[in-house]
PDB file of N, CA and C in Angstrom:
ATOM      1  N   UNK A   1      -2.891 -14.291  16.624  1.00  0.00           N
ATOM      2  CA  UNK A   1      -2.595 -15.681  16.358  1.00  0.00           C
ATOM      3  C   UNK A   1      -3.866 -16.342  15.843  1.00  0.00           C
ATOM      4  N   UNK A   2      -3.835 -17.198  15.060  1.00  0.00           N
ATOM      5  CA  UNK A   2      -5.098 -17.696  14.179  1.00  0.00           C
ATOM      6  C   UNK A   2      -5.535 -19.003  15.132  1.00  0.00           C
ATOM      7  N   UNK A   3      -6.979 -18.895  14.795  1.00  0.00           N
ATOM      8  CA  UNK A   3      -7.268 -20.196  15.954  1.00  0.00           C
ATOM      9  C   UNK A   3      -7.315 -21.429  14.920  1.00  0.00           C
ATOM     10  N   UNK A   4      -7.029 -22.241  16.028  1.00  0.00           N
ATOM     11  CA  UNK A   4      -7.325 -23.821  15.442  1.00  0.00           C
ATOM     12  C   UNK A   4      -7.861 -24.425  16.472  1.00  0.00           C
ATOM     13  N   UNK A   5      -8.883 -25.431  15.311  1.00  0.00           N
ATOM     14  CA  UNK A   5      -9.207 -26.801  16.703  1.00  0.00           C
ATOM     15  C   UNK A   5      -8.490 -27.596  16.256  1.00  0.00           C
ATOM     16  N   UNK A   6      -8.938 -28.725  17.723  1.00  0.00           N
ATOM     17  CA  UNK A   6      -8.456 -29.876  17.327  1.00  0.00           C
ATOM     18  C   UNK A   6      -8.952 -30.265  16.068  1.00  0.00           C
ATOM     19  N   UNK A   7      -8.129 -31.512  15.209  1.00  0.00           N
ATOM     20  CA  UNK A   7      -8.635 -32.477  14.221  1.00  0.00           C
ATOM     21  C   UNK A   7      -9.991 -32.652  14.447  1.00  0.00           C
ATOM     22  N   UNK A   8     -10.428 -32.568  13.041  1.00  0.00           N
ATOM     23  CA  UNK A   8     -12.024 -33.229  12.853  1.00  0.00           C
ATOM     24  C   UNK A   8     -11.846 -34.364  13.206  1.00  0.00           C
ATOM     25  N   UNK A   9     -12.980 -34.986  13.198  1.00  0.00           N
ATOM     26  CA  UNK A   9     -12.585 -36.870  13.244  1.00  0.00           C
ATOM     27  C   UNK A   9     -12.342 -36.956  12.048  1.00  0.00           C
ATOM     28  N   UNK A  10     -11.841 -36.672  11.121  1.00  0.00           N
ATOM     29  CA  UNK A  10     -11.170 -36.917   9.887  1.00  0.00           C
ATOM     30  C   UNK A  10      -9.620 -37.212   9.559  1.00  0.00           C
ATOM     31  N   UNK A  11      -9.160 -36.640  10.576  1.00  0.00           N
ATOM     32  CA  UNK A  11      -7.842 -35.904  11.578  1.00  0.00           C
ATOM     33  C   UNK A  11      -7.629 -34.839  10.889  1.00  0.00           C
ATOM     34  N   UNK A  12      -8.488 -33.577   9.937  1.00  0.00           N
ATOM     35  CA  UNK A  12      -8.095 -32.574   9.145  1.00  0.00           C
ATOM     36  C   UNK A  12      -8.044 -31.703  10.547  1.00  0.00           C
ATOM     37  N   UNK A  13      -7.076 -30.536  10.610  1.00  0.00           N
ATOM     38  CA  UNK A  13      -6.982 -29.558  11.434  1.00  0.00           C
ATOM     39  C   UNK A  13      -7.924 -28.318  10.713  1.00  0.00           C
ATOM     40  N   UNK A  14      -8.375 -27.636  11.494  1.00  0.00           N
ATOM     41  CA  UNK A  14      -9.254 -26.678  10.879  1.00  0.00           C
ATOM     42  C   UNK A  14      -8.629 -25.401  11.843  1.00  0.00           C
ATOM     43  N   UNK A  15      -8.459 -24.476  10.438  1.00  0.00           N
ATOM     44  CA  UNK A  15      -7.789 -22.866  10.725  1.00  0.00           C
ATOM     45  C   UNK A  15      -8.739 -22.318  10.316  1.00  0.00           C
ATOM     46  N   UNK A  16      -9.033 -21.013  10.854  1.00  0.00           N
ATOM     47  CA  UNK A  16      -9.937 -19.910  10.883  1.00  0.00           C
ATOM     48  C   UNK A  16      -8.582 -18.733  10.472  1.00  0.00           C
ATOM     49  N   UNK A  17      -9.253 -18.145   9.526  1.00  0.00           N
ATOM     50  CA  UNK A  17      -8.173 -17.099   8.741  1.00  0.00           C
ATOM     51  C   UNK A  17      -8.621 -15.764   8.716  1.00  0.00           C
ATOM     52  N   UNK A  18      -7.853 -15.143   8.004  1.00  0.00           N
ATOM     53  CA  UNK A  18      -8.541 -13.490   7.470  1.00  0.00           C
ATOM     54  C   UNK A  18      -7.720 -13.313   6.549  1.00  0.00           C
ATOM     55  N   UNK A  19      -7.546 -12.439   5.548  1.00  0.00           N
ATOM     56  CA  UNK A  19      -6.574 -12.407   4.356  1.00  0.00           C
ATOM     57  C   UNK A  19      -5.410 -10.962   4.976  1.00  0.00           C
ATOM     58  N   UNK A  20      -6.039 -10.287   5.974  1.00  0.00           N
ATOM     59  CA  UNK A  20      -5.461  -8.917   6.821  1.00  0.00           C
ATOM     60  C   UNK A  20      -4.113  -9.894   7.805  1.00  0.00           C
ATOM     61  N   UNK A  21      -4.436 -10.705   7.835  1.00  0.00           N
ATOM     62  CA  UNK A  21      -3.856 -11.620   9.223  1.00  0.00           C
ATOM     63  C   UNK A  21      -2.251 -12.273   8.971  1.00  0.00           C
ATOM     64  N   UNK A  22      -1.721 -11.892   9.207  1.00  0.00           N
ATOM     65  CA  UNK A  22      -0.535 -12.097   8.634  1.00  0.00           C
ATOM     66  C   UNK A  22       0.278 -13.390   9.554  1.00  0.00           C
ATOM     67  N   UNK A  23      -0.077 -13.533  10.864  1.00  0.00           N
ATOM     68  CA  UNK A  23       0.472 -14.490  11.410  1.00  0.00           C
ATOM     69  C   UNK A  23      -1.108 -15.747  11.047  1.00  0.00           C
ATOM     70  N   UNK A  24      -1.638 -16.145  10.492  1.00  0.00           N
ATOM     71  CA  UNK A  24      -2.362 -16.986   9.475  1.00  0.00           C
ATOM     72  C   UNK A  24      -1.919 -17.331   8.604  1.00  0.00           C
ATOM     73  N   UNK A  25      -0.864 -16.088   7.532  1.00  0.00           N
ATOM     74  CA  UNK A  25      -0.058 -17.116   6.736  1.00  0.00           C
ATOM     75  C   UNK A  25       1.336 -17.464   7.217  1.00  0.00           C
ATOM     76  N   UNK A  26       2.193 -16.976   8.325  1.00  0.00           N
ATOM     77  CA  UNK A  26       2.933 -17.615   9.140  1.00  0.00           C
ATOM     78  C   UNK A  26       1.848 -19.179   9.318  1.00  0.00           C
ATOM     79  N   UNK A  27       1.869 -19.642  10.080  1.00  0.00           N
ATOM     80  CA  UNK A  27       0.917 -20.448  10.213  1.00  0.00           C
ATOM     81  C   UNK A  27       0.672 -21.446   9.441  1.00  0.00           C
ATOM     82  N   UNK A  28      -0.274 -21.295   8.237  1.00  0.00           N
ATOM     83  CA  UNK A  28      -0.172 -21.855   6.808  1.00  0.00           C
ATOM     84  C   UNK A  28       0.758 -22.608   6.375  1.00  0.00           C
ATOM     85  N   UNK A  29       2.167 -21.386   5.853  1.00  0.00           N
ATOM     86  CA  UNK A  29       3.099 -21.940   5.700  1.00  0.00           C
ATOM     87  C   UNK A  29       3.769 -22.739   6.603  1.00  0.00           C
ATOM     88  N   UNK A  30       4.001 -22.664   7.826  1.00  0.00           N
ATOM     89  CA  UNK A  30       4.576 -24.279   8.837  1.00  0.00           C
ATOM     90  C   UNK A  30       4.101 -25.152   8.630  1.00  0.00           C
ATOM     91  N   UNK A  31       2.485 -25.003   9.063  1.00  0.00           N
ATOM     92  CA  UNK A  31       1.887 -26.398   8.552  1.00  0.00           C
ATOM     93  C   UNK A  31       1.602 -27.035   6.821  1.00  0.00           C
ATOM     94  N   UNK A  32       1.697 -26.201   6.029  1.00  0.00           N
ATOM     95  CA  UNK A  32       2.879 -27.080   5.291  1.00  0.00           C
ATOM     96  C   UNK A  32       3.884 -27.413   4.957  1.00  0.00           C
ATOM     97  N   UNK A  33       4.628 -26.430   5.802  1.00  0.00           N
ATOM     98  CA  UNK A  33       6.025 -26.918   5.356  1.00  0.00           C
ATOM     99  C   UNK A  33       6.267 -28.481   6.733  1.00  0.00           C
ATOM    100  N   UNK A  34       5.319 -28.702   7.493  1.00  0.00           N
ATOM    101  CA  UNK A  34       5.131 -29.668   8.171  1.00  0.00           C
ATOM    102  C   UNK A  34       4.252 -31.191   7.707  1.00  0.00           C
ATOM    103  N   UNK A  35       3.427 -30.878   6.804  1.00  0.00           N
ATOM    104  CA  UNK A  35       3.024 -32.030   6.059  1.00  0.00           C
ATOM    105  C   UNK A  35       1.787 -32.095   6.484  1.00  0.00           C
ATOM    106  N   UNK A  36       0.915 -30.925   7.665  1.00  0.00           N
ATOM    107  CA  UNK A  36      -0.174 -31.036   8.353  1.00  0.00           C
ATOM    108  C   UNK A  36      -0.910 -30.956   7.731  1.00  0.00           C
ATOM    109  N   UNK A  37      -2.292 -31.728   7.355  1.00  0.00           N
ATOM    110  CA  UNK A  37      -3.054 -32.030   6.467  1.00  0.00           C
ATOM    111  C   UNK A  37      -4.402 -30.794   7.036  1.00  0.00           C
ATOM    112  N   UNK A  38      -4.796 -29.591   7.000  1.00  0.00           N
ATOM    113  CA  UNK A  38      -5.392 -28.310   7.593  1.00  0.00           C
ATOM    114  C   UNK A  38      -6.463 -28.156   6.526  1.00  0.00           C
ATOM    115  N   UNK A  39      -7.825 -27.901   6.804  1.00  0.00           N
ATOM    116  CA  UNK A  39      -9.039 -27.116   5.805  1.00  0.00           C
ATOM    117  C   UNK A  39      -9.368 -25.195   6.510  1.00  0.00           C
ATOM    118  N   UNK A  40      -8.820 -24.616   5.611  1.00  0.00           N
ATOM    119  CA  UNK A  40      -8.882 -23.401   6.003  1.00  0.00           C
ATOM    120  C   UNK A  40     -10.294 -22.579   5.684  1.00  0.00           C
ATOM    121  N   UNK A  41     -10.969 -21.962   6.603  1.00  0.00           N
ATOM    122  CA  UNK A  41     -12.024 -21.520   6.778  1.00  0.00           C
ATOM    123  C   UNK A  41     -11.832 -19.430   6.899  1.00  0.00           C
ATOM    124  N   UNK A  42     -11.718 -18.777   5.873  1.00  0.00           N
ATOM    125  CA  UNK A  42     -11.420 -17.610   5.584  1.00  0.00           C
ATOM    126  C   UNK A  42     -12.944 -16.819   5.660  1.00  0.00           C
ATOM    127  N   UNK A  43     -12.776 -16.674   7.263  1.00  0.00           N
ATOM    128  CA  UNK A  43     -13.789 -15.696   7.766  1.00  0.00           C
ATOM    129  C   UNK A  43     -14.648 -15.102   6.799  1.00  0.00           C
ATOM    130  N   UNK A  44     -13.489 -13.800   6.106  1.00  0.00           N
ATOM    131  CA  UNK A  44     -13.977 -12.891   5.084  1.00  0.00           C
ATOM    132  C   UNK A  44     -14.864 -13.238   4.034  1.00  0.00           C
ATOM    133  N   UNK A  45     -14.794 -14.584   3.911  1.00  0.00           N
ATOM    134  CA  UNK A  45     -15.801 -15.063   2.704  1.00  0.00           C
ATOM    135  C   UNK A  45     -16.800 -16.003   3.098  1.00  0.00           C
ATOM    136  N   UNK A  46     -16.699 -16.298   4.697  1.00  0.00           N
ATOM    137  CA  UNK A  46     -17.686 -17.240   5.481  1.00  0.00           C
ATOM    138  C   UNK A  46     -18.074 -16.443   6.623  1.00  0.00           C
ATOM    139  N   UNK A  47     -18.674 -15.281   6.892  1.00  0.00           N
ATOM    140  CA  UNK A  47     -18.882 -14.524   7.769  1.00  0.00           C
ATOM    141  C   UNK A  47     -19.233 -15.113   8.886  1.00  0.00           C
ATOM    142  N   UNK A  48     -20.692 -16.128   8.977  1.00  0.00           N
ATOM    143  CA  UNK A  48     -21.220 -17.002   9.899  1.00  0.00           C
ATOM    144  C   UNK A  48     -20.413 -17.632  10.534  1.00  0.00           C
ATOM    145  N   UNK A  49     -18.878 -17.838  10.098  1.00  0.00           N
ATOM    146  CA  UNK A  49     -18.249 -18.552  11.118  1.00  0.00           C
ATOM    147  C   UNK A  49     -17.813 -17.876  12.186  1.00  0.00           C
ATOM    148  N   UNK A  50     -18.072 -16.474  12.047  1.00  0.00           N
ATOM    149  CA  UNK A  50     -17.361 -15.796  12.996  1.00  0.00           C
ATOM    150  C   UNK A  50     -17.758 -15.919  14.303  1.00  0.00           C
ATOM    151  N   UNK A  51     -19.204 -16.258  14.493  1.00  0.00           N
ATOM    152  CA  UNK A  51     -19.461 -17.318  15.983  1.00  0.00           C
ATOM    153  C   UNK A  51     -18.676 -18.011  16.596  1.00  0.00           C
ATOM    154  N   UNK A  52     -18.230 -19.164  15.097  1.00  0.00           N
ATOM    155  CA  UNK A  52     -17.536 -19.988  15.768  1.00  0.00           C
ATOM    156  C   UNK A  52     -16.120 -19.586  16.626  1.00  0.00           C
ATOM    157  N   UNK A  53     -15.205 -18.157  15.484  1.00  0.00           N
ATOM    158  CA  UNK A  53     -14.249 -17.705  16.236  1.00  0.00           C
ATOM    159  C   UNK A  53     -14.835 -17.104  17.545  1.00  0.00           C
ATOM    160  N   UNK A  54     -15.777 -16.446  17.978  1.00  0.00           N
ATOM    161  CA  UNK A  54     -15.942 -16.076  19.075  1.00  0.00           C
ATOM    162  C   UNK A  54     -16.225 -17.064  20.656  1.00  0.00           C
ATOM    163  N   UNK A  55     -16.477 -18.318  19.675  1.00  0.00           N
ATOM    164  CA  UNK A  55     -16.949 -19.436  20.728  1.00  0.00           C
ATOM    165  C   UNK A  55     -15.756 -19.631  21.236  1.00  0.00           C
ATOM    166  N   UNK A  56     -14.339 -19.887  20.812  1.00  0.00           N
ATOM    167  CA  UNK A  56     -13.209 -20.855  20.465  1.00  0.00           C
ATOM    168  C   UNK A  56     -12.346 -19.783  21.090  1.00  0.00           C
ATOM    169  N   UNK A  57     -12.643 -18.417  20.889  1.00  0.00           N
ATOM    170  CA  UNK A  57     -11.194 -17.708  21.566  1.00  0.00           C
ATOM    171  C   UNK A  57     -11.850 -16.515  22.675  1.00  0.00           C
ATOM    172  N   UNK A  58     -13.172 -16.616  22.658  1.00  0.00           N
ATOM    173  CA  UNK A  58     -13.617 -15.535  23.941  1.00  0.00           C
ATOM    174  C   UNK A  58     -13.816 -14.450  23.293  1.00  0.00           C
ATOM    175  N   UNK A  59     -13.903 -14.000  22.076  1.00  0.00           N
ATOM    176  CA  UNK A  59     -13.425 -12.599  21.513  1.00  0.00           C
ATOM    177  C   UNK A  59     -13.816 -12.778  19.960  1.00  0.00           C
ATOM    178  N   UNK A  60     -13.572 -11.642  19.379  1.00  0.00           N
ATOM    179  CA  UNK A  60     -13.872 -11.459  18.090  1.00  0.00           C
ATOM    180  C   UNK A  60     -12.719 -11.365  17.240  1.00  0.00           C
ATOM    181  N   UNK A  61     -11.113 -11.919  17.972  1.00  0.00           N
ATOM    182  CA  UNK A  61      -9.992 -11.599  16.939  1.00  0.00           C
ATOM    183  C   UNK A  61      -9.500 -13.379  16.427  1.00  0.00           C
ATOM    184  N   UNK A  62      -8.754 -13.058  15.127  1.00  0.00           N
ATOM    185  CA  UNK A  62      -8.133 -14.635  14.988  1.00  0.00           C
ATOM    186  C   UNK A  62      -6.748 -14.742  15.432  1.00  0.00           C
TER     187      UNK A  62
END
């Protein structure tokens, strides 16, 4: 399952992805087919964030 935080103070939702991850684009697609305004952050091409996934879910998976 792909992590999210809460809204920035922007109210953008922020997803942490992988392009392997298939319930990420489950995911994706709800929140737009929901109107959720989301900035997606695709690990694979932002490696350094992967801290952040490890901070946020205990672990190294999304």
């Amino acid at each position: 399952m792909p992590i999210t935080e809460p809204p920035a103070a922007d109210g953008v939702a922020i997803v942490y992805t992988h392009p392997t991850c298939g319930y990420c684009d489950l995911l994706k697609e709800d929140l737009i087919k929901d109107g959720v305004t989301f900035r997606e952050v695709d690990v694979s091409k932002e490696p350094d964030k992967w801290a952040e996934v490890e901070r946020l879910s205990g672990g190294d998976k999304i």
